[in-house]
Structures are given as C-alpha cells and as structure tokens.
Protein backbone atom coordinates (compact mmCIF):
# COMPACT_ATOMS: atom_id res chain seq x y z
CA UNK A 1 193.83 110.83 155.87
CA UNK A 2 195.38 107.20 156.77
CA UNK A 3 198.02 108.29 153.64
CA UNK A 4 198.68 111.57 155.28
CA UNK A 5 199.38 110.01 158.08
CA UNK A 6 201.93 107.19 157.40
CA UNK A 7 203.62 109.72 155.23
CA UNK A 8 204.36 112.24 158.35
CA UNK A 9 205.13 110.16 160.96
CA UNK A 10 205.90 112.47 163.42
CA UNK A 11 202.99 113.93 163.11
CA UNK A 12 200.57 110.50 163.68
CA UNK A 13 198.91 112.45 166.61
CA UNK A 14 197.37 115.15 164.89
CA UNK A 15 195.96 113.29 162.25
CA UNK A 16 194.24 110.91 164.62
CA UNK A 17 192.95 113.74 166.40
CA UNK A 18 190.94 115.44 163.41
CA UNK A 19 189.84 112.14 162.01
CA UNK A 20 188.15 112.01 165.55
CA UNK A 21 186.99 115.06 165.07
CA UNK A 22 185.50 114.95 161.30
CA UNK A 23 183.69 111.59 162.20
CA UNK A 24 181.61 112.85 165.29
CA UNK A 25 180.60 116.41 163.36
CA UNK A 26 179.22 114.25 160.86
CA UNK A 27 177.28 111.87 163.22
CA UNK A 28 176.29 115.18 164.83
CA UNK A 29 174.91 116.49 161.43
CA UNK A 30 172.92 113.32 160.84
CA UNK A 31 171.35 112.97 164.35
CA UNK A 32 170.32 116.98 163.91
CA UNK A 33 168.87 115.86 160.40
CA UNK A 34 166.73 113.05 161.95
CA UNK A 35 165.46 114.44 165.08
CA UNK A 36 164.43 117.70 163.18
CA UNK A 37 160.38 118.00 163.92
CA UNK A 38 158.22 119.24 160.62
CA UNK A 39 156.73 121.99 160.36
CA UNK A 40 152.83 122.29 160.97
CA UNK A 41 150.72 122.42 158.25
CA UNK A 42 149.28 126.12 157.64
CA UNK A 43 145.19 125.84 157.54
CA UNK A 44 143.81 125.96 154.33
CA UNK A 45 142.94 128.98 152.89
CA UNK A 46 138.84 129.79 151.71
CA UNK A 47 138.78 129.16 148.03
CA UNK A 48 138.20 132.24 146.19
CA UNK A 49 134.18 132.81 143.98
CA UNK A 50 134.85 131.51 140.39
CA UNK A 51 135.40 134.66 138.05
CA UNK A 52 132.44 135.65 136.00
CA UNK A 53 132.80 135.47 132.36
CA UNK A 54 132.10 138.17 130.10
CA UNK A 55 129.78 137.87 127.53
CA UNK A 56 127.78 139.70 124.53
CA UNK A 57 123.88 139.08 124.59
CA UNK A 58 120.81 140.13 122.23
CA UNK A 59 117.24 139.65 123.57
CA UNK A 60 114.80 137.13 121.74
CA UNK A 61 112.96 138.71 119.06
CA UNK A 62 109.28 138.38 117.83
CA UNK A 63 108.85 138.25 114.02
CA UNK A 64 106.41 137.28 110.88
CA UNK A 65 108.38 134.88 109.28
CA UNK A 66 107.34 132.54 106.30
CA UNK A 67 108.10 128.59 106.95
CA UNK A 68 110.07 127.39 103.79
CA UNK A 69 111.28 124.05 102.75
CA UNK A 70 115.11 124.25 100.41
CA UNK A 71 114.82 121.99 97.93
CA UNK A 72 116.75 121.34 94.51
CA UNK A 73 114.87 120.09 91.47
CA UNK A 74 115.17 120.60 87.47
CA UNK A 75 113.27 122.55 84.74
CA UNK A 76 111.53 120.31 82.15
CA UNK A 77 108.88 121.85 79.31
CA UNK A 78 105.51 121.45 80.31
CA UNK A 79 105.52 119.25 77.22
CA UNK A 80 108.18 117.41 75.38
CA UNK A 81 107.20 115.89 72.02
CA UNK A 82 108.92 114.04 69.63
CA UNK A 83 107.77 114.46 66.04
CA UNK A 84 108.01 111.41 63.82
CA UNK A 85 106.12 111.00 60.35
CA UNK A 86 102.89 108.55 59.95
CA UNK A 87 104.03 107.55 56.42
CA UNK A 88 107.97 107.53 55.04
CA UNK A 89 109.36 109.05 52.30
CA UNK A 90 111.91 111.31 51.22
CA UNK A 91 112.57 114.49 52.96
CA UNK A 92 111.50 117.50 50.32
CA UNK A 93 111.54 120.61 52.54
CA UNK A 94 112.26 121.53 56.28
CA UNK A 95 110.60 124.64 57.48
CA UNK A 96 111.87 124.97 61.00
CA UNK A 97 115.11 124.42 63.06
CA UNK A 98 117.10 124.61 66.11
CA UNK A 99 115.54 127.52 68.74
CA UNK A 100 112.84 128.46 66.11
CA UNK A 101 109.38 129.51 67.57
CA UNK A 102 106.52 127.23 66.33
CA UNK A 103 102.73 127.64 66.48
CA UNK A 104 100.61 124.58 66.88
CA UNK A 105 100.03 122.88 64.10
CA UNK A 106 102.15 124.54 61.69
CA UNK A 107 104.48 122.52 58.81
CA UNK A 108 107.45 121.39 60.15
CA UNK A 109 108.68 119.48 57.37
CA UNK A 110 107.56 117.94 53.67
CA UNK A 111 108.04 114.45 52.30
CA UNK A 112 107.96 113.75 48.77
CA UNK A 113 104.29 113.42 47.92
CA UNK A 114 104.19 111.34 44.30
CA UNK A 115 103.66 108.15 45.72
CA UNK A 116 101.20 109.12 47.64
CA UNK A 117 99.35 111.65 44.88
CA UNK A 118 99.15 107.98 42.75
CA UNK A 119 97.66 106.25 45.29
CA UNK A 120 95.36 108.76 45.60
CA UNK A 121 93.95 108.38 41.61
CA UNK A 122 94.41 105.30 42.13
CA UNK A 123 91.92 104.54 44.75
CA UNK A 124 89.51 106.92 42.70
CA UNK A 125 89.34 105.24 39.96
CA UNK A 126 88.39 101.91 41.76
CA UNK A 127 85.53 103.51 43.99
CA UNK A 128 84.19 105.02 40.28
CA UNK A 129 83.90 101.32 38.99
CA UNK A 130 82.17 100.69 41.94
CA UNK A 131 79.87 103.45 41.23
CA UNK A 132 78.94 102.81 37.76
CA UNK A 133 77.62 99.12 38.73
CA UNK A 134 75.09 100.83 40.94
CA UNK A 135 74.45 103.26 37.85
CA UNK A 136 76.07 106.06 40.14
CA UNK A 137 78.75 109.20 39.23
CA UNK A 138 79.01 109.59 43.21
CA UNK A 139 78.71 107.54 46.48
CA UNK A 140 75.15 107.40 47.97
CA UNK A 141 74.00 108.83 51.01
CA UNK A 142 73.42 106.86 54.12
CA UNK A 143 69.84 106.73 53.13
CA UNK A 144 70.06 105.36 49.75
CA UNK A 145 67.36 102.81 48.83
CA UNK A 146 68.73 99.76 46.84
CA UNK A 147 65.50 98.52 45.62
CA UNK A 148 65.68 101.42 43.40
CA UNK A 149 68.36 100.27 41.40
CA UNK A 150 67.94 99.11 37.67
CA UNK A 151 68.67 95.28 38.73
CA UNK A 152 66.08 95.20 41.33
CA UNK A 153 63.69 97.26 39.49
CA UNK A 154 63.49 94.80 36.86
CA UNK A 155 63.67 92.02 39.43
CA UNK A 156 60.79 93.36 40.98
CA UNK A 157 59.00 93.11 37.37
CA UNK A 158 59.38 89.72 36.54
CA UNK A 159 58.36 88.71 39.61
CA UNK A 160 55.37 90.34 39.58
CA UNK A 161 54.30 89.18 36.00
CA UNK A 162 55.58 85.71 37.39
CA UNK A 163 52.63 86.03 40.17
CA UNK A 164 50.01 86.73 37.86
CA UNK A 165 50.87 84.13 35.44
CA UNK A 166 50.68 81.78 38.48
CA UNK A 167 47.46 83.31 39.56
CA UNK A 168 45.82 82.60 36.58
CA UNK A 169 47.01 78.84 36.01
CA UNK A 170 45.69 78.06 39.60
CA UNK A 171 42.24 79.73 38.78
CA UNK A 172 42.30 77.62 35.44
CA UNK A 173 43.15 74.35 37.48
CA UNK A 174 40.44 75.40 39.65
CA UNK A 175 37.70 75.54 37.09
CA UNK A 176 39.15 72.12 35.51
CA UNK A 177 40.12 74.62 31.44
CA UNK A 178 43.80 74.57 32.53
CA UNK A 179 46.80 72.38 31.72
CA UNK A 180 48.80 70.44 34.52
CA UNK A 181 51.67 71.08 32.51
CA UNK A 182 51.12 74.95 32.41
CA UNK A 183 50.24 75.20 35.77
CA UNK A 184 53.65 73.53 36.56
CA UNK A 185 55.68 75.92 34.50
CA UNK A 186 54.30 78.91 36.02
CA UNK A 187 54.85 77.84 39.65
CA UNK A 188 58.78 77.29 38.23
CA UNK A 189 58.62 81.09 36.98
CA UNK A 190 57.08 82.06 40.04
CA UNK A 191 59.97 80.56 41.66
CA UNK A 192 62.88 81.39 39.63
CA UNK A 193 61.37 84.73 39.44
CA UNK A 194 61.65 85.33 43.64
CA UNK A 195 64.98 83.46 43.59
CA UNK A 196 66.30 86.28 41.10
CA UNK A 197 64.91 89.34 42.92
CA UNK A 198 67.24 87.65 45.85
CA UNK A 199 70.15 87.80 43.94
CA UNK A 200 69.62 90.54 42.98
CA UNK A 201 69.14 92.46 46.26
CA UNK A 202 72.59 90.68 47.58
CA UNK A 203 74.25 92.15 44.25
CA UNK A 204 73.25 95.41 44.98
CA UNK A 205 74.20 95.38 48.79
CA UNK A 206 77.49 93.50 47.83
CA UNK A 207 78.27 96.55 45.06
CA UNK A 208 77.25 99.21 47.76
CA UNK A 209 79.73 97.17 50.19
CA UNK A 210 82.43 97.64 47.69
CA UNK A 211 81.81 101.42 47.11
CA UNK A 212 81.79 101.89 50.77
CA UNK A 213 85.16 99.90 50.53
CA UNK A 214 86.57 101.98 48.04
CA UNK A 215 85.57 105.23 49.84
CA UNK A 216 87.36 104.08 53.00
CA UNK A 217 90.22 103.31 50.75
CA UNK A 218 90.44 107.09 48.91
CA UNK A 219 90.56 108.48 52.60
CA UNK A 220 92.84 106.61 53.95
CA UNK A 221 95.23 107.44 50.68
CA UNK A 222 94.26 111.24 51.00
CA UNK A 223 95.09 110.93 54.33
CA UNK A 224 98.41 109.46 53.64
CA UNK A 225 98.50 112.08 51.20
CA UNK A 226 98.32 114.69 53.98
CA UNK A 227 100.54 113.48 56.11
CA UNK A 228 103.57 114.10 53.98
CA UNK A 229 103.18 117.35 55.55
CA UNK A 230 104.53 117.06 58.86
CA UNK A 231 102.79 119.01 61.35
CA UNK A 232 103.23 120.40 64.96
CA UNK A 233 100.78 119.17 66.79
CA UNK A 234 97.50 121.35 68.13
CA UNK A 235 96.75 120.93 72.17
CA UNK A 236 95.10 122.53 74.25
CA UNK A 237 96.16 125.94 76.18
CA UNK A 238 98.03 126.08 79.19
CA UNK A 239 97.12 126.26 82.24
CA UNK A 240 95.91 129.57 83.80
CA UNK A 241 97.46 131.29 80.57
CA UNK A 242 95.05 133.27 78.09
CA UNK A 243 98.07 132.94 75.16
CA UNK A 244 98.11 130.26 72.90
CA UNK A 245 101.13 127.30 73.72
CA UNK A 246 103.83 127.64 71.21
CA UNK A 247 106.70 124.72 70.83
CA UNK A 248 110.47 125.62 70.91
CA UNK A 249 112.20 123.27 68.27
CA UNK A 250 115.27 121.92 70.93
CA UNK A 251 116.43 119.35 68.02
CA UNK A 252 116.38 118.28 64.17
CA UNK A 253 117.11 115.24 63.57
CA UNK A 254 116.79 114.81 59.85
CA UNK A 255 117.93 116.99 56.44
CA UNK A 256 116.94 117.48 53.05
CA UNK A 257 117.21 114.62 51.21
CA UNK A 258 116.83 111.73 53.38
CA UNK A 259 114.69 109.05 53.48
CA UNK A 260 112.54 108.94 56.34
CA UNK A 261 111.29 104.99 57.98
CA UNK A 262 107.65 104.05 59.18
CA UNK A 263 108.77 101.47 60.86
CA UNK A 264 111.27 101.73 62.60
CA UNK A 265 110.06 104.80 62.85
CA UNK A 266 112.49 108.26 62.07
CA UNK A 267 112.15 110.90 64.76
CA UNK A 268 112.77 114.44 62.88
CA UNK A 269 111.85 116.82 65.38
CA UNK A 270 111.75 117.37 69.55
CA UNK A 271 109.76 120.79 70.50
CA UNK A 272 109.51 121.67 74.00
CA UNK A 273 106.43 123.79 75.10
CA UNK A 274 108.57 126.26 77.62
CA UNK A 275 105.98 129.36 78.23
CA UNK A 276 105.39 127.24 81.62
CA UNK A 277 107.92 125.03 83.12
CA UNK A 278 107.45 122.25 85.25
CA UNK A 279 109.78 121.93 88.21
CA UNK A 280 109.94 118.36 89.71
CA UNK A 281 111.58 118.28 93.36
CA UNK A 282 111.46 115.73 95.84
CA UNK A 283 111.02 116.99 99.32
CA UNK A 284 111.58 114.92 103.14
CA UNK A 285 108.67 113.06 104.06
CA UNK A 286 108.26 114.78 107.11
CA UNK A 287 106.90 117.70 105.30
CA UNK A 288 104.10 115.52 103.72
CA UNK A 289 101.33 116.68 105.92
CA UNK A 290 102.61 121.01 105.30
CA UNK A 291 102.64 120.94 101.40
CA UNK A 292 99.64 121.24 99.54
CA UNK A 293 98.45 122.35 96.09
CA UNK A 294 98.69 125.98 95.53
CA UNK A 295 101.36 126.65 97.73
CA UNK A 296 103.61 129.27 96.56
CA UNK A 297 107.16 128.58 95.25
CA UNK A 298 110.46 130.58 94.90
CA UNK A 299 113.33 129.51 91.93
CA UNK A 300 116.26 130.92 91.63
CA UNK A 301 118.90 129.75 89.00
CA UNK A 302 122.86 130.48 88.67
CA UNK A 303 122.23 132.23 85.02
CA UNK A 304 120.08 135.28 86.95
CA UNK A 305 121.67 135.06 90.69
CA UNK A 306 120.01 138.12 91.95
CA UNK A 307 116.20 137.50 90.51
CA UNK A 308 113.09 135.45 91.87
CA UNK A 309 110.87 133.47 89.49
CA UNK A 310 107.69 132.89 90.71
CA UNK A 311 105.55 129.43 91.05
CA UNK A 312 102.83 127.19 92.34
CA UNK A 313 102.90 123.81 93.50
CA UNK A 314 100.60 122.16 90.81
CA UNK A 315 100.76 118.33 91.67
CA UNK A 316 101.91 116.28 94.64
CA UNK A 317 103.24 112.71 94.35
CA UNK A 318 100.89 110.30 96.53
CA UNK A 319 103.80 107.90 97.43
CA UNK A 320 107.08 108.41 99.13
CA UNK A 321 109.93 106.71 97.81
CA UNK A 322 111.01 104.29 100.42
CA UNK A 323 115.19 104.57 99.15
CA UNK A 324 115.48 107.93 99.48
CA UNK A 325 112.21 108.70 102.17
CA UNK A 326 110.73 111.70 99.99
CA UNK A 327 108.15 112.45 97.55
CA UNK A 328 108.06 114.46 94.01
CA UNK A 329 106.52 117.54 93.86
CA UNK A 330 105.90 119.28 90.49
CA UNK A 331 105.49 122.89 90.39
CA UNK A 332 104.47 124.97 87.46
CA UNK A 333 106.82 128.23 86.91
CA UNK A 334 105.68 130.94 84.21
CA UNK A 335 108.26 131.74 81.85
CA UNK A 336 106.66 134.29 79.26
CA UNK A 337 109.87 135.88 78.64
CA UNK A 338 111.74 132.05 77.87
CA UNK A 339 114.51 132.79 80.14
CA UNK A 340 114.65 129.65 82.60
CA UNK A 341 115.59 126.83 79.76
CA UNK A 342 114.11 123.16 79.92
CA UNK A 343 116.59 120.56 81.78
CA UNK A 344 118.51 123.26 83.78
CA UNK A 345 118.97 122.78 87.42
CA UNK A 346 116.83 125.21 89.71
CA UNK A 347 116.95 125.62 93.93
CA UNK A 348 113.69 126.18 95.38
CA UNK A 349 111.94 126.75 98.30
CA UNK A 350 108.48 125.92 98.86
CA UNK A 351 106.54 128.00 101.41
CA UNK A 352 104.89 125.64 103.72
CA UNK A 353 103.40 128.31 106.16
CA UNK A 354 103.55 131.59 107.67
CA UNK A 355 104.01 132.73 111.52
CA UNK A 356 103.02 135.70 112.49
CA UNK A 357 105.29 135.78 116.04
CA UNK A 358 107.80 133.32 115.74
CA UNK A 359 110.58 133.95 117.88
CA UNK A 360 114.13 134.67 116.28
CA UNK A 361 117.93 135.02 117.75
CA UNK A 362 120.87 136.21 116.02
CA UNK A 363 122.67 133.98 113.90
CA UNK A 364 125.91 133.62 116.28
CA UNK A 365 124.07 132.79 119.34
CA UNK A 366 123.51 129.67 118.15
CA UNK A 367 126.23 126.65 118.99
CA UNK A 368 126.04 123.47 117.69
CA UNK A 369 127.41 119.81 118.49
CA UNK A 370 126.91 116.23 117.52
CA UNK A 371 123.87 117.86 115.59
CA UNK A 372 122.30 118.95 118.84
CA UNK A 373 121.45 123.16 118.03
CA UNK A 374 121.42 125.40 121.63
CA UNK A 375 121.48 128.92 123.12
CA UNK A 376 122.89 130.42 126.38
CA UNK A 377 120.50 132.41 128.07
CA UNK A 378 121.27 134.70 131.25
CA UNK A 379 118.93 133.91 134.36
CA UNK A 380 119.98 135.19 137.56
CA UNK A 381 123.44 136.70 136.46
CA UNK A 382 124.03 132.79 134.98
CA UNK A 383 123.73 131.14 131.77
CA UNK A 384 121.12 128.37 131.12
CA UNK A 385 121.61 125.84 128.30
CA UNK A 386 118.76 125.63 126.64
CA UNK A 387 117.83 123.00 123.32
CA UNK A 388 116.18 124.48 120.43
CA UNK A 389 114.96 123.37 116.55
CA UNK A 390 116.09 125.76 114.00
CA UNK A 391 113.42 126.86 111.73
CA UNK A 392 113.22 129.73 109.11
CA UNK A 393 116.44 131.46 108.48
CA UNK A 394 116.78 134.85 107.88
CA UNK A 395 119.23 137.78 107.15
CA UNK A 396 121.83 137.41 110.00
CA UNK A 397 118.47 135.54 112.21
CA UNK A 398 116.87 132.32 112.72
CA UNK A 399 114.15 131.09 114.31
CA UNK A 400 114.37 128.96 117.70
CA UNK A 401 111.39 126.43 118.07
CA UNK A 402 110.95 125.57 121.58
CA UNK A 403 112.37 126.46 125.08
CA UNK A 404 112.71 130.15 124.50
CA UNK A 405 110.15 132.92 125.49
CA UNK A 406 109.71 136.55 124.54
CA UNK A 407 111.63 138.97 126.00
CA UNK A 408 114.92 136.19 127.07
CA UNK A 409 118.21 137.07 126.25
CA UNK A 410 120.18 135.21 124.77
CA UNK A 411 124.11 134.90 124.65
CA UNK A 412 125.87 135.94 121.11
CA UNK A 413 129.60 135.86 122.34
CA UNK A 414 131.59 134.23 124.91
CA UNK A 415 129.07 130.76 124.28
CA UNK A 416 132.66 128.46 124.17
CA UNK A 417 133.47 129.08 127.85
CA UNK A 418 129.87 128.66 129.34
CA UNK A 419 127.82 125.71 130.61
CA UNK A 420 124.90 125.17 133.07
CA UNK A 421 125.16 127.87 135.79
CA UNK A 422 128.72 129.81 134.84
CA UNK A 423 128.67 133.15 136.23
CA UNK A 424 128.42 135.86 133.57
CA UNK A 425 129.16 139.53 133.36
CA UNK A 426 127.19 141.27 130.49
CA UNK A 427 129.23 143.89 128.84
CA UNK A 428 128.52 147.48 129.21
CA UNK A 429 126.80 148.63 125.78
CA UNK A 430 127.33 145.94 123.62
CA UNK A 431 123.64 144.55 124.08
CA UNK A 432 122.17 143.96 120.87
CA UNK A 433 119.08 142.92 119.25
CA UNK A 434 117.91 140.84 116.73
CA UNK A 435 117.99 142.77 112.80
CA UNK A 436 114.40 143.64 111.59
CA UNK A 437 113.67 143.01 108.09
C-alpha cells in the first residue's frame, strides 16, 4: 500500500484512509475472536445395553462310554528262535525256507553225517572190549553183581582153600605134629590169597567203570549222530489256544554246501511263532493304577484300515521308566489267519473302564488355549466359562469331566466372541444335541 501510494501522489489521502481502515477491521476481527464465549458442554448421553451375541447351543448329553488309553506299540512273534546246529559240518540238505510253515520239531536242515556215523563204530567197538574183560556181549544192568565174575570167582577159591590150609597148620601147631615152617607158609597163602581177592574186586569195578565209560561215550556219539539233523524245536502250546504252535521260517541263513561252525557258532534258521502276537506298548504312568491283566485291547494296522483285531493285556511291566515316565505293557493278539506280521507297527487302545452316564458335548463346543480345554454354557440369558478334562472321544462327541451337569447347554458356535457374563441370544431352531451312537 506504502508503494501505491508514493507512486500516485495525488492521491496520498485515500490511501492513508483505507490503510486506516484495513488495520482496525482486523483488530476488530481478533478482539471478536478472543472475547467469543464457548459453547456449553451438552450432558452426556445414557450409554446404550451391550448387544447380545448370537450363538448356536446343544444340551449336555448322558452316555455309556468305554474309557480308552491311545497308545502305539509293535508286533513281535510270541517266540523268536534262532536255530543254530550242536555239532558242525557240511550242509547236505535244506528242507525249509523263507515264509514256509513248520511244525515243531520237524527237519529243518541235514549235515553231512560220516564223521559222525565213524565215531559212532568207533565208540562201539571200545565199550565191546570193555565187555569181553567182564566176560560180557552187553552192558550189565544196574544190579549186576561183580563177585560173580570169573576173576573173583576164582579169587574167592583160593582163598578159601588158603583158610583151610591155615586152619589145619594152626590145629597141628596146637597139638605140637606140625612144622613151624609149614605153619608159616600157610599164613603167607592165607595172606596173599585175601590180598588177591582185593585186586581182584578193584579189577572188576575198574572194568565195569570203563564199560560205563564207554557207554556214556556211544551216546554221546549217537547223539552227535542225531544232531546232524537239524530240528525245529518242540514247546509247549500257546496260550488259551487248543492248536498246536507252528514256526514261520522269517530267514535262512545258510545253503547247500557250506560248512557250518560249532564254535563260533552258524545260525541257519530264525522261525517266528506268529498264531499269537505279542504287542509291547508303553503307556503314561498316570494310568498305572486303571490297567490290569485281562483288560481288553483294540489294534488296528495301516495294511487293514477299516478292521479291528482283538486282544488282552497279558503282562504288565512292574517299573516305570523314569526317562520317558511310562511302563511296558504286553498284550497278546490272536492271529489264526497270519495277517498282522511280526515287527510291524500297530496303534492301540487299551480299555481302562467303562461309564455308564458320562456326560458328553459336541466336538465344536469345545475351545482350547495354552492347553487349558473349556465350554460356554448359557445361565440366565449369559454365558459361563466353565473348565473341563476331556475324556473318551467319540464320533463328532467327547466327554467333559467335571463342572458340567445333566441337562446344561452348552455353546457350539459363536464361543470366539464370549467370556464371563456376555449377553447371548440363542438362535431360533438351530438347537442341537449331542449324536447318539
């Protein structure tokens, strides 16, 4: 405006005049801003009621329900036996192999049996020297009396006549018609005479201690003899089966041909007895005091996905191992038809105990966090939190241990906007129930 000014001279009035007038409109603007008085504050308005939030429920069911423990475990044969020969030898024949049935005490396999046939004769012909020292063809009984042998016989004679020629000599001395001299030489007889029927009772017990030697010795090579056959061995029957066990050859380990050790000893065979399995499982320790003998057991198995097999729990483990805070379990599983195969893995669950009124909820109503399990229930048109233990699970159903009664009703949709006391609004015709098996 000062510009303006010096630039019009003539008019220097004017623009004095509406600098005048610009400067007190804009004092009068801020004096109007300043001495402008606030509004008052409107009351606050009544908060409005929370809305209610709408929600699904399904009342609390009573149910039988069986109390089961999940556990994994794996098939073994309810024996496992390694076959390895007494004696070695060369391999001759094998009768059996891989997934062949096998009675008990059936010939697996045959080792060369010359050695062993020579050994035999051999051993015969000893004992039968033995025998004809004792004037035998065949070993004596247990009773057999050796003063009846030839030796002692004789011994026996010459001591007698050794007596009476001593008898005599004394009654000569006695009467004063015999000879010192004789008299001496019949007391020597006499002597000699006993001295001989002692040898010759420890000769005869000493040759009927080498017969009994060489007997032990024929057996023990007929024995080896035998055992050239290798055999599967006989036990005894199975466990609340009427069958007799059969073996299930799961390896060979030798062939035709090859020379089989002693010592070291050769393994040739493993069977597996697998008409019963044995199912070992270790289960918490918390169920210690809920599994006993008898109880029954469900397997199931990937192979047969849709089928039950049957068990009892046959022995329990005394101990709990303190790494892992569980004990073994060993449960025996019929297998008649051979389908469940030793060393494959099995899921099981043991049945622990049976309720006859257990109360169940659907599956969804249950929420859980930071391993804490609850259920919303509705009292007085609002939910209640309550804690519960899960226990048998069923079909779209579990079981809630604690808290909950018959007859409550329990939340099943709508759980992630509730907490203690929120209003709810049950939807019209959407109450369900728990399924019925």
């Amino acid at each position: 405006m000062p510009n303006l000014c010096r630039s019009t001279g003539n008019r220097s009035s004017l623009c004095l005049a509406a600098a005048w007038i610009v400067l007190y409109a804009s004092m009068a603007c801020l004096a109007g801003c300043h001495s402008k008085k606030p509004e008052p504050a409107k009351a606050e308005s009544v908060a409005a009621p929370p809305a209610s939030v709408p929600v699904s429920v399904a009342s609390v069911e009573v149910r039988a329900v069986q109390r089961r423990v999940s556990v994994v475990g794996t098939l073994h044969g309810f024996e496992r036996i390694t076959i390895t020969p007494k004696v070695e030898g060369r391999v001759q024949a094998i009768k059996f192999d891989v997934g062949d049935r096998v009675p008990q005490n059936t010939t697996l396999l045959k080792l060369d049996p010359i050695d062993y046939q020579l050994a035999v004769e051999e051993s015969q012909r000893a004992l039968e020297q033995e025998l004809s020292r004792l004037d035998l063809t065949k070993p004596p009984t247990d009773d057999f009396d050796v003063e009846r042998l030839p030796a002692l016989v004789r011994a026996h004679l010459l001591l007698e006549n050794a007596q009476r020629q001593f008898e005599r000599q004394k009654t000569l001395i006695a009467t004063n018609a015999g000879v010192k001299q004789s008299y001496d030489q019949a007391e020597t007889d006499l002597k000699v005479a006993d001295a001989t029927m002692r040898q010759a009772r420890i000769d005869a017990r000493t040759t009927l201690a080498a017969v009994r030697q060489r007997e032990a010795m024929l057996s023990l090579a007929r024995q080896k003899l035998s055992e050239t056959q290798v055999n599967s061995p006989a036990l005894a029957a199975i466990p609340d089966s009427s069958t007799p066990a059969r073996f299930v050859v799961s390896k060979r380990m030798a062939s035709v041909g090859e020379v089989v050790r002693a010592f070291p000893s050769t393994p040739v065979f493993e069977l597996v007895m697998d008409d019963v399995l044995k199912l070992h499982v270790m289960i918490p320790e918390r169920y210690m005091s809920q599994v006993q003998l008898e109880l029954d057991v469900e397997v199931h198995v990937e192979a047969y996905p849709n089928e039950m097999f049957p068990g009892k729990v046959a022995r329990i483990n005394p101990t709990v191992d303190p790494q892992s805070r569980s004990f073994d379990v060993e449960a025996h599983i019929p297998n008649p038809d051979h389908r469940l195969k030793h060393g494959g893995f099995a899921k099981a669950e043991v049945i622990v105990g049976k309720a006859a009124e257990a109360l169940t909820v659907p599956l969804e109503a249950v929420t859980r966090f930071a391993g804490v399990s609850k259920v919303f229930t509705i009292r007085d048109e609002k939910a209640q939190e309550v804690e519960i233990v899960i226990g048998t699970q069923g079909p779209g159903w579990v079981e809630a241990l604690g808290g909950l009664q018959a007859g409550d009703v329990v939340v099943t949709s709508g759980q992630s906007r509730l907490a203690n006391g929120t209003r709810v609004t049950v939807r019209e015709n959407v109450t369900t129930t728990a399924r019925r098996d």
